[in-house]
Protein backbone atom coordinates (compact mmCIF):
# COMPACT_ATOMS: atom_id res chain seq x y z
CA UNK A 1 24.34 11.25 0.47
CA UNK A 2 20.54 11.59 1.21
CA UNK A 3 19.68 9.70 4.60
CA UNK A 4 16.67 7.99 5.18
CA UNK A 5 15.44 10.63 7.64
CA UNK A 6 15.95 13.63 4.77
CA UNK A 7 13.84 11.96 2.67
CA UNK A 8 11.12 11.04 5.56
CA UNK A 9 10.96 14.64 5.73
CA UNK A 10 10.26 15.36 2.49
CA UNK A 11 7.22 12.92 2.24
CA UNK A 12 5.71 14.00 5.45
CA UNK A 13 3.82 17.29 3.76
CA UNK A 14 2.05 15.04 1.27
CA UNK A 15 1.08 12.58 3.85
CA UNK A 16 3.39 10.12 2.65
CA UNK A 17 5.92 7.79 4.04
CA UNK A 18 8.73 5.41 3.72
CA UNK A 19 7.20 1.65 4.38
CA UNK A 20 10.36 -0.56 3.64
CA UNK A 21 13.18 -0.77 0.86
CA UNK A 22 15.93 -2.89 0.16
CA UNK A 23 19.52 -2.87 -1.50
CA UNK A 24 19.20 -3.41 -4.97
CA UNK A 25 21.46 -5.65 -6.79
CA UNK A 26 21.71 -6.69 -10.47
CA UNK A 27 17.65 -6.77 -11.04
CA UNK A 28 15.82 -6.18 -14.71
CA UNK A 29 12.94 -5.14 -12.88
CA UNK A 30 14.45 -2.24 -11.71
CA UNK A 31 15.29 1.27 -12.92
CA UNK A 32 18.81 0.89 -14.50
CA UNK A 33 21.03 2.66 -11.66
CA UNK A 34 18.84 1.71 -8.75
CA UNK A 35 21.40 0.96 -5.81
CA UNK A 36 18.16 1.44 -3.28
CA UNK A 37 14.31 1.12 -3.55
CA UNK A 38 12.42 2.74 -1.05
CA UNK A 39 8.51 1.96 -1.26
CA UNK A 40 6.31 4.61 -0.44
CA UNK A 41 2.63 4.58 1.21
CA UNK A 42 -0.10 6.66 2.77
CA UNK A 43 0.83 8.13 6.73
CA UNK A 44 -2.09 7.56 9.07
CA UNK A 45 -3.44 9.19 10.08
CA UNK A 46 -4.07 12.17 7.86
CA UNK A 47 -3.96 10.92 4.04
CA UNK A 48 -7.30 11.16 3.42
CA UNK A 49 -7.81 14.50 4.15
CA UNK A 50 -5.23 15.74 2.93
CA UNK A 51 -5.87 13.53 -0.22
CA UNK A 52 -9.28 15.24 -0.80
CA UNK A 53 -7.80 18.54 -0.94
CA UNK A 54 -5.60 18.04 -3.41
CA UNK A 55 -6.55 19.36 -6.95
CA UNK A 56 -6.29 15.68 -8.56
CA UNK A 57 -9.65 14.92 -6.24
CA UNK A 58 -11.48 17.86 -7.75
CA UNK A 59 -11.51 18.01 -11.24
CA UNK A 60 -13.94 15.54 -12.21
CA UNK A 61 -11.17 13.51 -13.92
CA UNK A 62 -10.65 9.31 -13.66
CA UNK A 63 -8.14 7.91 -11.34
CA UNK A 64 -7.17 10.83 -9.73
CA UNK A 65 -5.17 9.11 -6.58
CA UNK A 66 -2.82 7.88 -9.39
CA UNK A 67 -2.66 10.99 -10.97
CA UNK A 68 -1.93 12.89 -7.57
CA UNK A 69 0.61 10.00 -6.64
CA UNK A 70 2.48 10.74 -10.33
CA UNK A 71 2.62 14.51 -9.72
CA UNK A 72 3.89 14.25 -6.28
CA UNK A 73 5.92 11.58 -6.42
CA UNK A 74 7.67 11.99 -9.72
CA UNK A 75 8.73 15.98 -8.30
CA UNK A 76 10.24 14.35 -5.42
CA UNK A 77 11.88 11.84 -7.19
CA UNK A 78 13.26 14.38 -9.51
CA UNK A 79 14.56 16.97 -6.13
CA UNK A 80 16.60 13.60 -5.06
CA UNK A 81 18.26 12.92 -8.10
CA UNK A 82 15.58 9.04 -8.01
CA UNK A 83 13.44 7.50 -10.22
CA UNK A 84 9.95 7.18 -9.69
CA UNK A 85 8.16 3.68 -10.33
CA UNK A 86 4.08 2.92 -9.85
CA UNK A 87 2.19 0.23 -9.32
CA UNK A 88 -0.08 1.53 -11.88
CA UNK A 89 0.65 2.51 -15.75
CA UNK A 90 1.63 -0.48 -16.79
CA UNK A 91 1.98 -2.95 -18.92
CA UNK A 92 5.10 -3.53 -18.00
CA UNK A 93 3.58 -4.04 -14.74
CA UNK A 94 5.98 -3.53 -11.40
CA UNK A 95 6.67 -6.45 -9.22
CA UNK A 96 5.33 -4.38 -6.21
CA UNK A 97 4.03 -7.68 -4.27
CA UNK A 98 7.55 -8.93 -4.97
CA UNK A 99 9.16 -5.88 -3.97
CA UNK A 100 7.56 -5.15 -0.93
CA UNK A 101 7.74 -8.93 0.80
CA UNK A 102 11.79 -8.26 -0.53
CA UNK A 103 11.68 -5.20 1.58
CA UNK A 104 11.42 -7.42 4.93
CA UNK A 105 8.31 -4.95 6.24
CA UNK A 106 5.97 -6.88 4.54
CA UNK A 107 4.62 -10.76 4.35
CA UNK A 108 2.34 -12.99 3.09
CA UNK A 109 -0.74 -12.81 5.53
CA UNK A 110 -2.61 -15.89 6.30
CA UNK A 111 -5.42 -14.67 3.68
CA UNK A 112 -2.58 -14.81 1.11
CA UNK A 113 -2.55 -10.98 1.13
CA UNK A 114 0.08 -8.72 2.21
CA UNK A 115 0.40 -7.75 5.51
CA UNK A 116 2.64 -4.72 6.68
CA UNK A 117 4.27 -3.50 9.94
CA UNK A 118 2.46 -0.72 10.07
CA UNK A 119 -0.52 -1.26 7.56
CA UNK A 120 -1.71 -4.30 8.46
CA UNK A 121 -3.44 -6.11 5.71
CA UNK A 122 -4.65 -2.21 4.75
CA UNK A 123 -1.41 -2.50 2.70
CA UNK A 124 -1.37 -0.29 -0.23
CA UNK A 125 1.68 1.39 -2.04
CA UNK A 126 1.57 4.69 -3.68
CA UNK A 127 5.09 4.18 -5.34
CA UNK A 128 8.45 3.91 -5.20
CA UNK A 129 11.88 6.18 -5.07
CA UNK A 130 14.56 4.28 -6.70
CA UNK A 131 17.33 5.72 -5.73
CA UNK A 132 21.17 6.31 -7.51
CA UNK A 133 23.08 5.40 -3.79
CA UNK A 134 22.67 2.99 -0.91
CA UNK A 135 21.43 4.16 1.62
CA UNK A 136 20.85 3.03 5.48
CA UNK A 137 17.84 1.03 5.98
CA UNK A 138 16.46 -0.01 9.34
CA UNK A 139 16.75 -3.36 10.57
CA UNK A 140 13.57 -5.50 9.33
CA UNK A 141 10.44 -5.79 11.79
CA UNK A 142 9.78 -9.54 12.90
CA UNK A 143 6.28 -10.96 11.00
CA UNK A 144 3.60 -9.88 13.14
CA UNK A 145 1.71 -12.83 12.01
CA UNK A 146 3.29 -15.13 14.07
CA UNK A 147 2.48 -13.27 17.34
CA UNK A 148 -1.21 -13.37 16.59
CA UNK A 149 -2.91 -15.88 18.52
CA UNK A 150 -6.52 -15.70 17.44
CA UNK A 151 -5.58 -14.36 13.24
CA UNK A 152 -9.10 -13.15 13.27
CA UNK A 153 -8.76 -12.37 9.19
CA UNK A 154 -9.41 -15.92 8.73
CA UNK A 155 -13.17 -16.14 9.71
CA UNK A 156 -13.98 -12.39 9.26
CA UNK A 157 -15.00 -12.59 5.92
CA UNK A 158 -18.86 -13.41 5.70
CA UNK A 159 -18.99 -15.55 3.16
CA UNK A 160 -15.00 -16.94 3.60
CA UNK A 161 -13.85 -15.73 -0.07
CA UNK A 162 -10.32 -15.30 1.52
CA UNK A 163 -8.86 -17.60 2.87
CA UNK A 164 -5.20 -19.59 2.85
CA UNK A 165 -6.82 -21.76 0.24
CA UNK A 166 -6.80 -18.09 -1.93
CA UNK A 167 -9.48 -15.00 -3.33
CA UNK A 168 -12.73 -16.33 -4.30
CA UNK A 169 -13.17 -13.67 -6.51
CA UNK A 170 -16.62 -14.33 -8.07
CA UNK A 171 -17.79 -14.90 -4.34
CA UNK A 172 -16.44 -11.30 -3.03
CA UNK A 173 -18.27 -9.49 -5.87
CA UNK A 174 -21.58 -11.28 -5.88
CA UNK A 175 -21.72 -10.43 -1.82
CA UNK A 176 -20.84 -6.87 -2.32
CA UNK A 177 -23.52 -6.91 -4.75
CA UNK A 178 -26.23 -7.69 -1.44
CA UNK A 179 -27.55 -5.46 1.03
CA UNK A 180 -25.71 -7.48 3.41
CA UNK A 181 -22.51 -6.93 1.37
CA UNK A 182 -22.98 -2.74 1.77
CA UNK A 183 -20.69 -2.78 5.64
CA UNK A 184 -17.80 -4.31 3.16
CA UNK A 185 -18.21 -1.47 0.92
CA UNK A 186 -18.92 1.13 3.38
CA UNK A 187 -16.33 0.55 5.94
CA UNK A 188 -13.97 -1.77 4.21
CA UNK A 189 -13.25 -5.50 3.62
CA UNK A 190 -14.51 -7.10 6.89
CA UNK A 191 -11.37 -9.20 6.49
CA UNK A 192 -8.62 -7.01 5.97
CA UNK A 193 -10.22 -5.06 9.26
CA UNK A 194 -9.96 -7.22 11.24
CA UNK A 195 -6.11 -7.61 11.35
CA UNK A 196 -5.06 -5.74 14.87
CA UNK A 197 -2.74 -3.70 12.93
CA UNK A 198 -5.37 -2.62 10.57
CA UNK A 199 -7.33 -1.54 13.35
CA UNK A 200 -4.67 0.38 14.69
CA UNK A 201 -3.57 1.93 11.28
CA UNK A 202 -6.09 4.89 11.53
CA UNK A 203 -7.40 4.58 7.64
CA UNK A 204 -11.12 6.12 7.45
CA UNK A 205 -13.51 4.60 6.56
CA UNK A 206 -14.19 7.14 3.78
CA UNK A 207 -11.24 5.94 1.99
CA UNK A 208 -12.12 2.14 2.25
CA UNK A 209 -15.10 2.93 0.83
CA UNK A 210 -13.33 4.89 -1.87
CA UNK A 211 -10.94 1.66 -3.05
CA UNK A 212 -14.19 -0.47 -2.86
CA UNK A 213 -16.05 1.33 -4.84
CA UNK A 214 -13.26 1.51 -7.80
CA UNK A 215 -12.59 -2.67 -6.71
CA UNK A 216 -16.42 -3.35 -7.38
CA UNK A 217 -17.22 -1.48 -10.29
């Protein structure tokens, strides 16, 4: 049996890592088989970097973090004997929002948006391994949510198109589209930075500025 730790290894070179999973029972939505999902995301710090190097990032093509993510992860998938699943691809479309607050390392955030352990409301999912055996999974992390006094996401948007009322969408894209908007797509959603475990995360600002870019086209 693969543990969780053999497979931590193996994600580590490609700057990737385990960020929650669950037991899979009898569930359509996943690959037929699946007795474990494992979801997968960037390590911080250090993805970006090593992102940028990779040949995906210089050819010129479209969507080449999806492209890299379906190279790597689908050749690790296959060296466990796992199934590969994106968030991406689609339709059919992968519950990944589902999957991940299922997982117990992720939770609805006061904005409505995910929040993670470790990610903070940077929360982002490369992929999955769905794994052929159970495996040992560590014991979920309590909502971090609920030990933050102040929830600063609330009011850091500038003009409050998040909120636990829900996404303003229109609102969002006709800041961004202002010379005030340009710190948002520079450095990142002013809102999702200013979760303390966003902060704490280590994601540069380069690759904000990457998702905002392909967000606000």
């Amino acid at each position: 049996m693969t543990a969780l730790s053999a497979i931590e290894t193996r994600l580590r070179p490609h700057s990737l890592a385990v960020m929650g999973g669950f037991h899979a029972k009898d569930d359509p939505a996943l690959p037929e088989g699946c007795k474990t999902l494992l979801l997968i995301g960037p390590a911080e710090p250090g993805f970006w970097p090593h992102f940028t190097r990779q040949p995906e990032w210089r050819d010129g093509q479209p969507d080449p973090m999806d492209r890299w993510s379906q190279r790597v992860l689908t050749a690790l998938a296959t060296g466990l004997g796992a199934t590969a699943v994106f968030p991406f691809g689609g339709p059919p479309w992968h519950p990944f929002y589902q999957w991940a607050l299922r997982s117990g390392a992720a939770w609805e955030s006061p904005l409505r948006l995910l929040v993670h352990a470790q990610m903070g409301l940077f929360a982002s999912y490369r992929g999955a391994l769905a794994l052929p055996q159970r495996i040992a999974l560590p014991a979920p992390p309590a909502k971090p949510c609920d030990s933050c006094p102040d929830k600063p996401c609330l009011t850091a948007c500038p003009v409050q198109a998040l909120g636990a009322d829900g996404y303003n969408l229109p609102a969002c894209h006709g800041f961004l589209d202002q010379d005030a908007g340009q710190d948002c797509m520079n450095m990142g959603c002013a809102a999702r930075r200013a979760c303390p475990l966003s902060l704490a995360y280590a994601r540069l600002p380069e690759q904000s500025a990457y998702h905002m870019r392909q967000f606000h086209k």
